[in-house]
Protein backbone atom coordinates (compact mmCIF):
# COMPACT_ATOMS: atom_id res chain seq x y z
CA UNK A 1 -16.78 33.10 13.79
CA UNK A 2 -19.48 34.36 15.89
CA UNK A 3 -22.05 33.76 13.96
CA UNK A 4 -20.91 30.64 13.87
CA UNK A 5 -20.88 29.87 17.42
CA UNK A 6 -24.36 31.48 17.93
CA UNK A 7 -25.56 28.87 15.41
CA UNK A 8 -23.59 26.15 17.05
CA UNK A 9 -24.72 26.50 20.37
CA UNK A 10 -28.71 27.44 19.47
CA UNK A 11 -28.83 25.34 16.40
CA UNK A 12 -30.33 28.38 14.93
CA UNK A 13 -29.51 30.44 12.02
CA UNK A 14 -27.45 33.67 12.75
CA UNK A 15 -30.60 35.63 11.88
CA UNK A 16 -31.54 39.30 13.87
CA UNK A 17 -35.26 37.41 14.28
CA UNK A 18 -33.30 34.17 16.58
CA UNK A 19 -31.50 36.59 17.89
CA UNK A 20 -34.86 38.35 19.19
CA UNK A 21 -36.10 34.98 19.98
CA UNK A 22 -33.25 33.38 22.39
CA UNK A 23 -32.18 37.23 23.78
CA UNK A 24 -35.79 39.22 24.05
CA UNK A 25 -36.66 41.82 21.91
CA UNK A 26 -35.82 44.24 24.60
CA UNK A 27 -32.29 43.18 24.36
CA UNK A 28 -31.63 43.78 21.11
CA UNK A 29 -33.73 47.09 20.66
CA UNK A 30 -30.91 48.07 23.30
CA UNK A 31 -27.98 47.04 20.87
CA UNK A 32 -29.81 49.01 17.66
CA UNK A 33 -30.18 51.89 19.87
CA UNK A 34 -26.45 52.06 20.27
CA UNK A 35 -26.01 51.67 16.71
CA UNK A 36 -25.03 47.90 16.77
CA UNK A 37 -27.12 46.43 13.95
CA UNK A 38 -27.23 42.31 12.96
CA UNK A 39 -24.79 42.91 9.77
CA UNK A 40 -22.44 43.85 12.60
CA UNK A 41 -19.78 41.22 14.04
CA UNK A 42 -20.07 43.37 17.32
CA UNK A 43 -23.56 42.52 17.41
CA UNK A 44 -23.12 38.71 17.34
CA UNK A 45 -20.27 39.49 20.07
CA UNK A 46 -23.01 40.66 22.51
CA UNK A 47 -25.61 38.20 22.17
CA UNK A 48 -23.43 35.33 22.42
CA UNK A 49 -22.13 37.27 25.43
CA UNK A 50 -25.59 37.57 26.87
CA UNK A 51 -26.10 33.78 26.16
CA UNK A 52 -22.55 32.63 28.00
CA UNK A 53 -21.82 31.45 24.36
CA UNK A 54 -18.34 30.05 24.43
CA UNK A 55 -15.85 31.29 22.13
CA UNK A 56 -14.98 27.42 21.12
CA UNK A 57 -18.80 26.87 20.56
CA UNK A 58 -18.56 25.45 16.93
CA UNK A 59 -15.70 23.23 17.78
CA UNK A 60 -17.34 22.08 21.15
CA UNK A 61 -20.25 21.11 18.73
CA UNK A 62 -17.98 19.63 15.98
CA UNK A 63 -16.46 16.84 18.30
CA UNK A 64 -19.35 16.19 19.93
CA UNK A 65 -20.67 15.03 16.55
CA UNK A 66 -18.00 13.17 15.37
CA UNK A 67 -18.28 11.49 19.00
CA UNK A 68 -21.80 10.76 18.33
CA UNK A 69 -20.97 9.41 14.90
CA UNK A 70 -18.50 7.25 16.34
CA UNK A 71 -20.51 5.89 19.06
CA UNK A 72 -23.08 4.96 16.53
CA UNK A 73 -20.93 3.17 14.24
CA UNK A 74 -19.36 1.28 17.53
CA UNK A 75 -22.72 0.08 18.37
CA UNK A 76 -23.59 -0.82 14.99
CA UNK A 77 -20.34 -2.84 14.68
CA UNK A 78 -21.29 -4.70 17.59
CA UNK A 79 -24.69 -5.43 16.44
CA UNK A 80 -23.35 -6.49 13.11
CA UNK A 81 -20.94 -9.06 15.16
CA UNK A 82 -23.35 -10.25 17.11
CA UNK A 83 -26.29 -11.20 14.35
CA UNK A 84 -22.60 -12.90 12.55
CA UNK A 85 -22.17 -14.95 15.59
CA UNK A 86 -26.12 -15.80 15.52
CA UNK A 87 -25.22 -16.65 11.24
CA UNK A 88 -22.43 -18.23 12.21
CA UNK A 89 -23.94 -20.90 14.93
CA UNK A 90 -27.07 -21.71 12.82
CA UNK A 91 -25.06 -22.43 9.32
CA UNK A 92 -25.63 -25.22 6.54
CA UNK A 93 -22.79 -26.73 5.18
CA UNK A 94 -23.04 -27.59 1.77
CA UNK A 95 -20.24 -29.12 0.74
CA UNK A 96 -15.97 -28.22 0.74
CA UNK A 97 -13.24 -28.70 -1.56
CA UNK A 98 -9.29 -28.49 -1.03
CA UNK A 99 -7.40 -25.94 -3.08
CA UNK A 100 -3.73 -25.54 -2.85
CA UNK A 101 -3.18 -26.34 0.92
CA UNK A 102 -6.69 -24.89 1.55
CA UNK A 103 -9.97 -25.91 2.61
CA UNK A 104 -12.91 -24.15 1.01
CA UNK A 105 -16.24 -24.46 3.08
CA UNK A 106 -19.43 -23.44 1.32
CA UNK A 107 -22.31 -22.89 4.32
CA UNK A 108 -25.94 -21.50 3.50
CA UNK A 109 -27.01 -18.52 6.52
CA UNK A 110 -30.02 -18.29 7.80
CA UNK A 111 -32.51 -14.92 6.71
CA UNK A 112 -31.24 -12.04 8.24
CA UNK A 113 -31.51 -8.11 7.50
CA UNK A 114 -27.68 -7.82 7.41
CA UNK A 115 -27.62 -10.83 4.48
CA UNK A 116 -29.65 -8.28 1.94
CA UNK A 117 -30.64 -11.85 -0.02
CA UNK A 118 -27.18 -13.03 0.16
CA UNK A 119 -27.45 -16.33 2.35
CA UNK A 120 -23.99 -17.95 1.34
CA UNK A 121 -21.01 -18.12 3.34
CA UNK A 122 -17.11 -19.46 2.11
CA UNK A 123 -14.94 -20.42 4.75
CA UNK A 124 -11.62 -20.97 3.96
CA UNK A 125 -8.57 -22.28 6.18
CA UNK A 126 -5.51 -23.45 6.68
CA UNK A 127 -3.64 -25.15 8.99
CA UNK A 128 -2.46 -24.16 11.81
CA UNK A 129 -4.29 -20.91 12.06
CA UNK A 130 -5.75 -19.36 9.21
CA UNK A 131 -8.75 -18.44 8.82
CA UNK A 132 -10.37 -15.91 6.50
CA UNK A 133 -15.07 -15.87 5.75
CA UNK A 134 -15.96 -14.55 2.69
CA UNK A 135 -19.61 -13.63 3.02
CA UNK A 136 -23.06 -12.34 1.81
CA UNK A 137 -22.45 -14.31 -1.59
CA UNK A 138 -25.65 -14.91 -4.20
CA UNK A 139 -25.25 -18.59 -4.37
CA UNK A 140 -22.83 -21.48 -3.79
CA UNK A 141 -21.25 -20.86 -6.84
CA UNK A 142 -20.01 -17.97 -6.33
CA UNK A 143 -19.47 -18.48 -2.93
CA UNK A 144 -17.07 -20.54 -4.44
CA UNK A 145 -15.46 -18.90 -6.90
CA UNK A 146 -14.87 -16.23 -4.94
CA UNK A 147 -13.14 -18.01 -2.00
CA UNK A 148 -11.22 -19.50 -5.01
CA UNK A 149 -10.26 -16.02 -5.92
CA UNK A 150 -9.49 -15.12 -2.42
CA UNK A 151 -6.62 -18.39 -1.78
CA UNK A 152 -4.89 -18.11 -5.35
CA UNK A 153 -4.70 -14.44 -4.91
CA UNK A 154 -3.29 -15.00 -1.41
CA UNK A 155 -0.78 -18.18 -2.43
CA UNK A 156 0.46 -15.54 -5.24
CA UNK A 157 1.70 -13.14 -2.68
CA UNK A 158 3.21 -15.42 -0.53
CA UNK A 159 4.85 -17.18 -3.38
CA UNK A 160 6.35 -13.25 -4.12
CA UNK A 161 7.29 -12.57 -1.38
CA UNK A 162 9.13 -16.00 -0.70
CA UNK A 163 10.92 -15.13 -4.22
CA UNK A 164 11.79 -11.56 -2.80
CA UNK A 165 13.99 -12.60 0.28
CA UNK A 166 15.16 -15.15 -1.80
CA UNK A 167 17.04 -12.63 -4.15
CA UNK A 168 16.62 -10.07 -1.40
CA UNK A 169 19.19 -12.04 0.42
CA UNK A 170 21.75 -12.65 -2.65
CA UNK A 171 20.80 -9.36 -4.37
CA UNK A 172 21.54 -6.95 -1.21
CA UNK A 173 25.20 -8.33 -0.97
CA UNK A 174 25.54 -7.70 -4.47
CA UNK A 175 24.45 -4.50 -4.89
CA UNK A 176 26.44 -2.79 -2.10
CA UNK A 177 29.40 -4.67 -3.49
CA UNK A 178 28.35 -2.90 -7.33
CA UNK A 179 27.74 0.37 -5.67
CA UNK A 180 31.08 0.40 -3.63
CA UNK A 181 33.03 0.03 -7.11
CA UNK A 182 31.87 2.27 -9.37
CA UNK A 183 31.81 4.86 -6.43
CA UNK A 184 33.47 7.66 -6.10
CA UNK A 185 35.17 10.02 -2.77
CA UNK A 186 32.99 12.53 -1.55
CA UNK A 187 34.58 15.29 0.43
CA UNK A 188 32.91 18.64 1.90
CA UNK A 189 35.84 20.75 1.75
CA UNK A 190 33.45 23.63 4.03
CA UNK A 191 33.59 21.39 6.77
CA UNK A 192 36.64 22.58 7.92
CA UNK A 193 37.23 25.59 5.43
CA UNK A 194 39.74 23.92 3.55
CA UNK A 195 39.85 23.24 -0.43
CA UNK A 196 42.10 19.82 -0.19
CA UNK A 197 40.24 16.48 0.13
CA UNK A 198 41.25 14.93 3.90
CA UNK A 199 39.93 12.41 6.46
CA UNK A 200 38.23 15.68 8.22
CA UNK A 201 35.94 16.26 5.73
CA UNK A 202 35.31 12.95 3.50
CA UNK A 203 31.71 12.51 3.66
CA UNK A 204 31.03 8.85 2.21
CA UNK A 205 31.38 7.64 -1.81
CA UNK A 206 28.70 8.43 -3.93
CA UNK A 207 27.27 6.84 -7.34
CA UNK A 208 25.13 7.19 -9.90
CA UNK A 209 21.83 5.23 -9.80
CA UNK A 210 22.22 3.06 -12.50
CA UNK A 211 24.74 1.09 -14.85
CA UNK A 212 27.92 2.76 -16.08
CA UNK A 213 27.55 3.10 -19.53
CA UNK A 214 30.69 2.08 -20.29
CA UNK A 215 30.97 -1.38 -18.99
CA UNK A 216 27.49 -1.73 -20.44
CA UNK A 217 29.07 -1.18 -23.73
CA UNK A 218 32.14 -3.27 -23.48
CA UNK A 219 29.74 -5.92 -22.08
CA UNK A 220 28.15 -5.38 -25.50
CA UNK A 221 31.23 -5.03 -27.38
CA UNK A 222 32.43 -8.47 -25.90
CA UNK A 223 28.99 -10.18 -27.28
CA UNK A 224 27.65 -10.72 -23.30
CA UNK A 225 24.75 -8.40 -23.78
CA UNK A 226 22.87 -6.76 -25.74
CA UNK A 227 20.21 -3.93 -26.32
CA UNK A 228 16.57 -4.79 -26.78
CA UNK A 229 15.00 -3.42 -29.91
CA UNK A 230 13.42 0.17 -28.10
CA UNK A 231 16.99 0.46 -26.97
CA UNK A 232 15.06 0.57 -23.43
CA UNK A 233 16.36 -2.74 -21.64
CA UNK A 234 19.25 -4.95 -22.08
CA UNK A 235 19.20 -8.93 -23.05
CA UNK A 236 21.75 -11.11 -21.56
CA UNK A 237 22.61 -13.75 -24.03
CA UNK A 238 23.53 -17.62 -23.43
CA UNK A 239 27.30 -16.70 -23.54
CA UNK A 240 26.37 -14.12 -20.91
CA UNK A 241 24.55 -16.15 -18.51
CA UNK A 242 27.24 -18.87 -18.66
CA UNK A 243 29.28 -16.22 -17.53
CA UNK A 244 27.28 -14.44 -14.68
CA UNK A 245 26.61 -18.53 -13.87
CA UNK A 246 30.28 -18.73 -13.58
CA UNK A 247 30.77 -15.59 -11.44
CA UNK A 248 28.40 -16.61 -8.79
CA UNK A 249 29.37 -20.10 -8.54
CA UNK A 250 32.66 -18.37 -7.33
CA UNK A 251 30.78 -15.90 -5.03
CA UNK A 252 30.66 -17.10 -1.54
CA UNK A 253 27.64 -15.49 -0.51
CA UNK A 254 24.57 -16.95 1.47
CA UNK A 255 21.66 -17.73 -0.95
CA UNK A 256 23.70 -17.69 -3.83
CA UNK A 257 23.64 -21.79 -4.31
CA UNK A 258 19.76 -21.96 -4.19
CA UNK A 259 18.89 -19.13 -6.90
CA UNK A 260 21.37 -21.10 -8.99
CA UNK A 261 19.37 -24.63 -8.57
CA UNK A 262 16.31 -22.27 -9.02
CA UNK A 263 17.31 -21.67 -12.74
CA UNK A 264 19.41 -24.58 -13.00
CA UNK A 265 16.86 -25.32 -16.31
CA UNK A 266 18.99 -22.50 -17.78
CA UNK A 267 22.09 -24.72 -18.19
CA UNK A 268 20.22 -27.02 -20.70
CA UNK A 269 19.31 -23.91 -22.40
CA UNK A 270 22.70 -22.64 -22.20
CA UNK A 271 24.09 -25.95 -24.08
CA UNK A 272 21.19 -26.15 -26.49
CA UNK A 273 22.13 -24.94 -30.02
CA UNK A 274 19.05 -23.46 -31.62
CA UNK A 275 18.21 -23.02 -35.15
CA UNK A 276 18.53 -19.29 -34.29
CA UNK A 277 21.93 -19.57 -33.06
CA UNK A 278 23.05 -21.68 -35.87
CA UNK A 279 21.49 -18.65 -38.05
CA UNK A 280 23.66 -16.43 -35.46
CA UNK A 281 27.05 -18.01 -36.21
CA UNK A 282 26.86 -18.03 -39.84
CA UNK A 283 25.67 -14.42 -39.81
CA UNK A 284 29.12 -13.79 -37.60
CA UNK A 285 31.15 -16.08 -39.91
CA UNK A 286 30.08 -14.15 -43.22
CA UNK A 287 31.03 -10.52 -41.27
C-alpha cells in the first residue's frame, strides 16, 4: 500500500531511481546505510514520510478521478442538450402519420457533429402529455419505422398491464380464498416450551405452492379437466369452463362481471358442438 500511495501522489512508478529523484540522493543513501533497501516496505514508509505522503493517498487520488470523470461527462451532457435544442429549433418537418392514438412526426436536423450522418428525427406524442424523440435515424424511413416500433411496443405494455389489474383485482381475492382452504395450522410448540398446539403458539396456516393433487384428479376423474399430452399443464374442457363460468357468476367479488364479458365469446364456444366432440361422445358411448 505504500508503494501505492508514493505512486498516487507523484504519479511516478514506485522505483528506488523516483525515489532518488523526488527525495535527493542524499536521502536515500541515508536509508541504504541503515540497511533499508527499495524491496523493503519500510523503505517506501520513509520516503512517503519525508514527502508528507498521506496514508489515504491512492484513495484521495481515486475520487478525485472519478470526480473528474464525472464532471466531464456533466459538461458533455450539457453540451449534447444544448446542440439538441439548436437541432431541435432549426428542424424540417417532413411529413406525420397517426398510429394507434399517436402522432408520428418525421423532421430532417440540420449537420451537426453529434448527428454522425444521421439527420432524421421521429417525434411521437400523445395527448395530453406524452412525448417521446427518437433520433439520429439514416433516413425518413426508418425514422419511421422505428417510431412505429417504439408506439406498438409501448401500446403492448400498457395493454398488459391494463389486463394485469384486471385479473390482478379478481385473481388476488381468489387466491387468498384457495390458499386459506387447503391450508393447514401451524403451531411452534418452542414458543412457550410446550408440545400441545394452543392460541400461544399458533403461528399462521401454511400451504403448499401449488394445486392439491387430489382435487386435480377428481377434477379429472369428473371429466372437468384434463392433462395436456407432456403431462406438464392441465386443459380445462367446455364442461369445465361452463362450470368455473357458473362459479363466478355466483362470486360476489369486484371485477369478477367484467373478465366474464371479456370472454363472454367463450359461451358460443361452450354451446358449439364440434366435429371433435361429436367424435368425443361416441368414443365415451362405445367405453
Amino acid at each position: 500500500m505504500d508503494k501505492t500511495n508514493f505512486k498516487a501522489f507523484t504519479n511516478l512508478p514506485a522505483l528506488k531511481k523516483n525515489a532518488i529523484q523526488v527525495c535527493g540522493q542524499e536521502f536515500i543513501d541515508n536509508l541504504t546505510e541503515k540497511g533499508i533497501y527499495a524491496k523493503d516496505s519500510e523503505f517506501w514508509q520513509e520516503v512517503n514520510r519525508k514527502l508528507n505522503v498521506p496514508d489515504n493517498a491512492y484513495e484521495i487520488k481515486q475520487a478525485r478521478e472519478q470526480a473528474e470523470r464525472e464532471q466531464k461527462l456533466l459538461e458533455a451532457k450539457i453540451k449534447e442538450q444544448a446542440e439538441k435544442q439548436r437541432l431541435l429549433a432549426n428542424k424540417k418537418e417532413i411529413h406525420s402519420k397517426n398510429r394507434k392514438g399517436w402522432k408520428i412526426t418525421v423532421l430532417k436536423l440540420p449537420e451537426s457533429d453529434i448527428t454522425f450522418g444521421k439527420n432524421f428525427l421521429a417525434e411521437c406524442t400523445k395527448e395530453p402529455d406524452l412525448l417521446q424523440n427518437i433520433w439520429f435515424c439514416n433516413n425518413k424511413g426508418d425514422a419511421y419505422s422505428r417510431a412505429c416500433s417504439f408506439v406498438d411496443q409501448f401500446e403492448t405494455r400498457e395493454e398488459q398491464l391494463s389486463i394485469f389489474i384486471e385479473h390482478y383485482t379478481v385473481m388476488k381475492d381468489l387466491y387468498l380464498m384457495i390458499i386459506y382452504l387447503s391450508s393447514v395450522d401451524q403451531h411452534n410448540r418452542y414458543l412457550n416450551n410446550s408440545r400441545e398446539k394452543s392460541q400461544e403458539n399458533f403461528t399462521g396456516i401454511s400451504c403448499w405452492n401449488g394445486f392439491y393433487f387430489d382435487i386435480i384428479n377428481d377434477l379429472i376423474t369428473k371429466t372437468l379437466l384434463e392433462f395436456s399430452s407432456n403431462k406438464k399443464s392441465l386443459i380445462m374442457n367446455k364442461k369445465g369452463m361452463k362450470a368455473a363460468r357458473e362459479i363466478l357468476q355466483r362470486i360476489n367479488i369486484d371485477g369478477v362481471e367484467r373478465l366474464l364479458e371479456q370472454r363472454e365469446y367463450h359461451e358460443e364456444y361452450i354451446n358449439y358442438t364440434s366435429q371433435l366432440d361429436i367424435m368425443q361422445e361416441q368414443e365415451e358411448d362405445e367405453e
